[in-house]
Protein backbone atom coordinates (compact mmCIF):
# COMPACT_ATOMS: atom_id res chain seq x y z
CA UNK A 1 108.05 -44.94 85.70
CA UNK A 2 109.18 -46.76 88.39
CA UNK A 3 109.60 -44.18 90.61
CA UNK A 4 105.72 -43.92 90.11
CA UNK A 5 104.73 -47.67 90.57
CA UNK A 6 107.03 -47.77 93.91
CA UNK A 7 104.98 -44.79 95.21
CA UNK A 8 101.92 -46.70 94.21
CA UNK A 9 102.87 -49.79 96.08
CA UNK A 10 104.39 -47.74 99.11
CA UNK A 11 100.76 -46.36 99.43
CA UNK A 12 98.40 -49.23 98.57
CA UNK A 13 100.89 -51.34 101.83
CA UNK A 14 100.61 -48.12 104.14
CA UNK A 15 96.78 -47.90 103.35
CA UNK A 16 96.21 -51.51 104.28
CA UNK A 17 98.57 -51.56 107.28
CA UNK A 18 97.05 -48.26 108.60
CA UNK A 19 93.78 -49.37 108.21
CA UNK A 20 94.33 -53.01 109.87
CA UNK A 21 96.02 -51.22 112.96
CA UNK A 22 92.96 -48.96 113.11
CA UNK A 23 90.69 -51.71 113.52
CA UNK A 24 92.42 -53.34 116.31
CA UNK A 25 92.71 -49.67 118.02
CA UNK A 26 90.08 -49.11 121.15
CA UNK A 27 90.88 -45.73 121.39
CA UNK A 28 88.86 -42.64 121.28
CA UNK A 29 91.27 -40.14 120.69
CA UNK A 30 90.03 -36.75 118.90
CA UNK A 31 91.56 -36.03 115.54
CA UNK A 32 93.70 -33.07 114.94
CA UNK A 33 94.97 -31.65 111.86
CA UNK A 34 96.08 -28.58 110.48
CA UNK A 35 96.38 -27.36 106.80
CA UNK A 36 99.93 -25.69 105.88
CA UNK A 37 98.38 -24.50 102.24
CA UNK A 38 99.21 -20.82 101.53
CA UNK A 39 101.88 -21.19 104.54
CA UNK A 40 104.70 -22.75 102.20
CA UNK A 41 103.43 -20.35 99.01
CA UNK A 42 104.96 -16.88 98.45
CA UNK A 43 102.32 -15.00 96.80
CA UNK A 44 101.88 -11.01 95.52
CA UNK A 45 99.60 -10.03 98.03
CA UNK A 46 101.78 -11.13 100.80
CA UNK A 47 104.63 -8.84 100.52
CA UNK A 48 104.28 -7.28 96.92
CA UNK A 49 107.71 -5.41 97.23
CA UNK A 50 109.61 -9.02 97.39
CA UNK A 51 108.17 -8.95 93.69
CA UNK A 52 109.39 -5.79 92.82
CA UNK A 53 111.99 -6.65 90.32
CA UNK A 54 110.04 -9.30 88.57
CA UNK A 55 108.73 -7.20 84.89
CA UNK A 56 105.73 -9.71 84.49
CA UNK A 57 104.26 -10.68 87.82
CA UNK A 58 101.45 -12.67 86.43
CA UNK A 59 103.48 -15.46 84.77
CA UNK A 60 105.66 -15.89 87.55
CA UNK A 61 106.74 -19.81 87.53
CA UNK A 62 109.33 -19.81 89.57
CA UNK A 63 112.20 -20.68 87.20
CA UNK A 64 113.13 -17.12 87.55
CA UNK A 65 113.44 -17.27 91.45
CA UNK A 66 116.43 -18.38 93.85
CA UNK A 67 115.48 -19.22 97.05
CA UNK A 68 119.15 -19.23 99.11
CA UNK A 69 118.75 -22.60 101.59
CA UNK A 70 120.71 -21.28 104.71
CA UNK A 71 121.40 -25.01 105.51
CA UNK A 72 123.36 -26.10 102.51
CA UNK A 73 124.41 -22.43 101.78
CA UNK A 74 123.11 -23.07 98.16
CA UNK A 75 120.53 -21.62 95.79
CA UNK A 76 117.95 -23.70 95.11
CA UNK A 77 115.62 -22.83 91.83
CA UNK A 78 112.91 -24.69 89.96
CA UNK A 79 113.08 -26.18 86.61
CA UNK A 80 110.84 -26.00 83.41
CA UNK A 81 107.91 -23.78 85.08
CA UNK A 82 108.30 -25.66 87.89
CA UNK A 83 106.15 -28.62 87.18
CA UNK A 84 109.63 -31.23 87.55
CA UNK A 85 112.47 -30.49 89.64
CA UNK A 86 114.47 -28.55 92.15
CA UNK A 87 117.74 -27.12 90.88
CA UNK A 88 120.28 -26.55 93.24
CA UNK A 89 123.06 -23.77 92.10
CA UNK A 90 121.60 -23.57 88.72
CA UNK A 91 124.34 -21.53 86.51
């Protein structure tokens, strides 16, 4: 929980600071942006035989799946369908 409200606070000050140096910006710079979506997502119709060994494809949460991190030489995994945390070297 406080995890949360720091977040919340972090936020609300980087709203308010962004937008006050915004204001007192003269500059007509274009805005450029680009959206990473699907890009970080392994899905079936990507490359259907990385799913090969999985028996039930369409529950797939992840807590089933090791990703190896070549940087840390460790597997990380996700926990409880995936909706809290990332396991690394999960027995």
């Amino acid at each position: 929980m406080v995890y949360l409200a720091f977040l919340l606070f972090f936020n609300l000050i980087s709203c308010f600071l962004s937008s006050s140096h915004a204001q007192n910006a003269n500059l007509n710079l274009p805005l450029r942006a680009v959206n990473l979506g699907n890009w970080l997502v392994t899905e079936g119709w990507m490359q259907p035989s990385r799913f090969d060994g999985i028996v039930n494809k369409d529950l797939l949460d992840g807590t089933q799946v090791q990703f190896l991190s070549t940087r840390l030489n460790k597997y990380l995994c996700a926990e409880s369908g995936g909706e809290t945390i990332i396991v690394a070297n999960r027995a």
